[in-house]
C-alpha atoms as a PDB file:
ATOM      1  CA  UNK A   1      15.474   6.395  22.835  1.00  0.00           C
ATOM      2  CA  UNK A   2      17.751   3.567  23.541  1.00  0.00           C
ATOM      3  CA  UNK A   3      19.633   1.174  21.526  1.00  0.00           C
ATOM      4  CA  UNK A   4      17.318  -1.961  22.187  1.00  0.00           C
ATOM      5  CA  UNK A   5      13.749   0.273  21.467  1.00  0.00           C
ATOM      6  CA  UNK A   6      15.121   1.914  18.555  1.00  0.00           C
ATOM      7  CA  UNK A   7      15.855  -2.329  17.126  1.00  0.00           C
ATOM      8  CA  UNK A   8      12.773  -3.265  18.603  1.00  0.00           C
ATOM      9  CA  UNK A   9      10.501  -0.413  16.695  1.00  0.00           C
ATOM     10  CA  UNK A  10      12.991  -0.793  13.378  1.00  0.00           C
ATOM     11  CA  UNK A  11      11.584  -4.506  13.757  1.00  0.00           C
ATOM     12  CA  UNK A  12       8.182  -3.657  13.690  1.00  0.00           C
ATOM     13  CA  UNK A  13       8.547  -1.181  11.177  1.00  0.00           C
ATOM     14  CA  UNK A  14      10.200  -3.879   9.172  1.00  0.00           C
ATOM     15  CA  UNK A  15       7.084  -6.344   9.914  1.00  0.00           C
ATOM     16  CA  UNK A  16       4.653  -3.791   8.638  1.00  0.00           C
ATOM     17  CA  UNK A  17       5.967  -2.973   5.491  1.00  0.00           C
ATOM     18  CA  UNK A  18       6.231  -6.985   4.992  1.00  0.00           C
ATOM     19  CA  UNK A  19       2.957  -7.014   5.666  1.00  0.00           C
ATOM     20  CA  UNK A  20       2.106  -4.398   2.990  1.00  0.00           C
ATOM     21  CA  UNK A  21       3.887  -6.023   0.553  1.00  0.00           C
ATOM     22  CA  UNK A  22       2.174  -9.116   0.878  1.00  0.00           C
ATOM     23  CA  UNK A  23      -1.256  -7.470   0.438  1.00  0.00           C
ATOM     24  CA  UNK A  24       0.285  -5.313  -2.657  1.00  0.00           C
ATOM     25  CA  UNK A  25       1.455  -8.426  -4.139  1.00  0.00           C
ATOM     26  CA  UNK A  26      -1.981  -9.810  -3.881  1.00  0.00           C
ATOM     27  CA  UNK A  27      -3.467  -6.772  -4.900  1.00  0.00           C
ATOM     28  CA  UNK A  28      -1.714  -7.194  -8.158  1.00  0.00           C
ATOM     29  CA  UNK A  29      -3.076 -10.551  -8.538  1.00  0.00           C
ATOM     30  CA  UNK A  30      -7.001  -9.542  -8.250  1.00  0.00           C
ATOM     31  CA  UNK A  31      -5.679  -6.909 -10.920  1.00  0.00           C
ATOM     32  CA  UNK A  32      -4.480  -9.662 -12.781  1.00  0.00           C
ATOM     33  CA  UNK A  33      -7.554 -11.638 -12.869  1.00  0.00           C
ATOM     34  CA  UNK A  34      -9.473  -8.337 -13.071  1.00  0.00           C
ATOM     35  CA  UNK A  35      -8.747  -7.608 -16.537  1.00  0.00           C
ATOM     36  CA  UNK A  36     -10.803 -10.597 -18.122  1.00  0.00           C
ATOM     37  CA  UNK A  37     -12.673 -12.815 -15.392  1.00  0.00           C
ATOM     38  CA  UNK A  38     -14.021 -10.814 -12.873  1.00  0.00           C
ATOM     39  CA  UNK A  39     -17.065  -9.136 -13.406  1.00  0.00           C
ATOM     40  CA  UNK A  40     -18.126  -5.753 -12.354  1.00  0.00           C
ATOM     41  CA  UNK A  41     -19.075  -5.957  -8.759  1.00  0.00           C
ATOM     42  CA  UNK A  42     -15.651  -7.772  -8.229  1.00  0.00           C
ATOM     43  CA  UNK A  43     -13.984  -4.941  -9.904  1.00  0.00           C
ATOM     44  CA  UNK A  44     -15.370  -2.039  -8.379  1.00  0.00           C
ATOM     45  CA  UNK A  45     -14.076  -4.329  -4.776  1.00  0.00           C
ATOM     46  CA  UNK A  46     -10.928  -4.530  -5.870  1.00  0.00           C
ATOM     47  CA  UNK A  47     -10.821  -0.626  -7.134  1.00  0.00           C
ATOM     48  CA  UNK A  48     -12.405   0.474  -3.715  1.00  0.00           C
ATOM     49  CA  UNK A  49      -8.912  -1.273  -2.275  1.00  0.00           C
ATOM     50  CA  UNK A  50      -6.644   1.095  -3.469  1.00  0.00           C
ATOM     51  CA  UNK A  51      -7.557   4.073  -1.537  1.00  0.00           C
ATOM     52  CA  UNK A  52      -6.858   1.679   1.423  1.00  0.00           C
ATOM     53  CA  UNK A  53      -3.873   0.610   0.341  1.00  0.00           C
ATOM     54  CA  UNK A  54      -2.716   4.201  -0.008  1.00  0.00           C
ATOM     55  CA  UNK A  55      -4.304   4.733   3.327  1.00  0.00           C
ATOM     56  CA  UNK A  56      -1.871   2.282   4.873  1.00  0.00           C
ATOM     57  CA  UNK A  57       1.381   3.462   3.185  1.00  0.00           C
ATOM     58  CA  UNK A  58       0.276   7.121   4.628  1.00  0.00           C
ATOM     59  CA  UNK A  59      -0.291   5.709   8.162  1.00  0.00           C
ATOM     60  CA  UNK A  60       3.418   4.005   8.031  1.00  0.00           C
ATOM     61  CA  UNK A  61       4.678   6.905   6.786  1.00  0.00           C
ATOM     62  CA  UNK A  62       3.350   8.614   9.960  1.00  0.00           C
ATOM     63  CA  UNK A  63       4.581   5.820  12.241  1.00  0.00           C
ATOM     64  CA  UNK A  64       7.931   6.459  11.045  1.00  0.00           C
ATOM     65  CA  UNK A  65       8.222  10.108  12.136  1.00  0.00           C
ATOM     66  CA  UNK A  66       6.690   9.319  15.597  1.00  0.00           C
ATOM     67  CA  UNK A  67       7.744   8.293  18.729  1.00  0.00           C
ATOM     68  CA  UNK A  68       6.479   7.474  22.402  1.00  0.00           C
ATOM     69  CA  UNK A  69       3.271   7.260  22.198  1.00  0.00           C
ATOM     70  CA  UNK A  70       1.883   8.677  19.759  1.00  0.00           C
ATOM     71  CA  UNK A  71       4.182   5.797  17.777  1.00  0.00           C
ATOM     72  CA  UNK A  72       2.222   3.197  19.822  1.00  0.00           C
ATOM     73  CA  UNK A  73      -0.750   4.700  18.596  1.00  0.00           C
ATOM     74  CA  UNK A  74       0.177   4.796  14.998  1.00  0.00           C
ATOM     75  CA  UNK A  75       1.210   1.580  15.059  1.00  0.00           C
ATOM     76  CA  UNK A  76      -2.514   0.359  16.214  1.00  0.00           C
ATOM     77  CA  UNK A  77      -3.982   2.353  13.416  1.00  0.00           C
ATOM     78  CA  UNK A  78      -1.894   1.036  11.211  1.00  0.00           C
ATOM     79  CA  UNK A  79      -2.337  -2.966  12.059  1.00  0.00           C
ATOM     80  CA  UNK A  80      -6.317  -2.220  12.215  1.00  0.00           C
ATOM     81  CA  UNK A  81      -6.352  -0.981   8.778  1.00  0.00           C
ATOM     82  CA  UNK A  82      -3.895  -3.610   7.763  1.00  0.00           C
ATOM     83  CA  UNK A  83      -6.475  -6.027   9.100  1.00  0.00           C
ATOM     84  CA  UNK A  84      -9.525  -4.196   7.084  1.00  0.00           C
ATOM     85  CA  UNK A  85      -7.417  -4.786   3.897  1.00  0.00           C
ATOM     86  CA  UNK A  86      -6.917  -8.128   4.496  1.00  0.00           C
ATOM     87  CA  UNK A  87     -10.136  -9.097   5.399  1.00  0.00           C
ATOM     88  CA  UNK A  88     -11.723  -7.183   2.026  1.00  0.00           C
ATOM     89  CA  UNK A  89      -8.410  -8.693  -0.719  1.00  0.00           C
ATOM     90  CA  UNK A  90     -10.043 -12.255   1.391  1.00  0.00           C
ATOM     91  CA  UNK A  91     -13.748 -11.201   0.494  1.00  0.00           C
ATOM     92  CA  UNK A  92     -12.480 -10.915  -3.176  1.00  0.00           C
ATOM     93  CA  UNK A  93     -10.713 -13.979  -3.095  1.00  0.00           C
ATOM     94  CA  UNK A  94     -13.465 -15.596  -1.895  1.00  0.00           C
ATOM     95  CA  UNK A  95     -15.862 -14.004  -4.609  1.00  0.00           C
ATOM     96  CA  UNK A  96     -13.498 -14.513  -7.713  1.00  0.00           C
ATOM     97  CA  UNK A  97     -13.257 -17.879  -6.747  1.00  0.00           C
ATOM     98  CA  UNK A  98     -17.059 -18.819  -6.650  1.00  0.00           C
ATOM     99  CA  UNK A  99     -17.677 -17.522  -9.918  1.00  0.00           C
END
């Protein structure tokens, strides 16, 4: 692999795990606001989101050892179910703040 696809895959790499801290960090927050507001519905949600969340750290695990294509690969896995989790910590959001 050469010097400019190992950077540009390091940067990626870097992006992804940015992006996973961001949704841990809000992840923490529904927890937060779990433990006395949210009612049981909105808890079970936000419980159902840690097996993604796991999911996702397994997946960039995986798109670390990889390359070629089977890296390009992971790396599409990995932003669609970085996408699901988003889109379900939103659908919380969005239900903890109308009640």
């Amino acid at each position: 692999m050469t010097t400019d696809a190992s950077i540009a895959k390091q940067v990626i790499e870097d992006e992804i795990e940015s992006q996973i801290t961001s949704a841990k960090e809000k992840l923490e927050v529904l927890a937060s606001k779990a433990e006395g507001s949210m009612v049981k519905a909105e808890v079970e949600a936000y419980e159902a989101l840690m097996p993604k969340l796991q999911a996702i750290e397994q997946k960039l695990l995986q798109l670390k050892k990889t390359t070629g294509a089977q890296w390009e690969q992971a790396k599409t896995d990995l932003e669609v179910l970085i996408s699901d989790f988003k889109e379900s910590v939103k659908e919380i959001e969005s239900a903890a703040k109308a009640n």
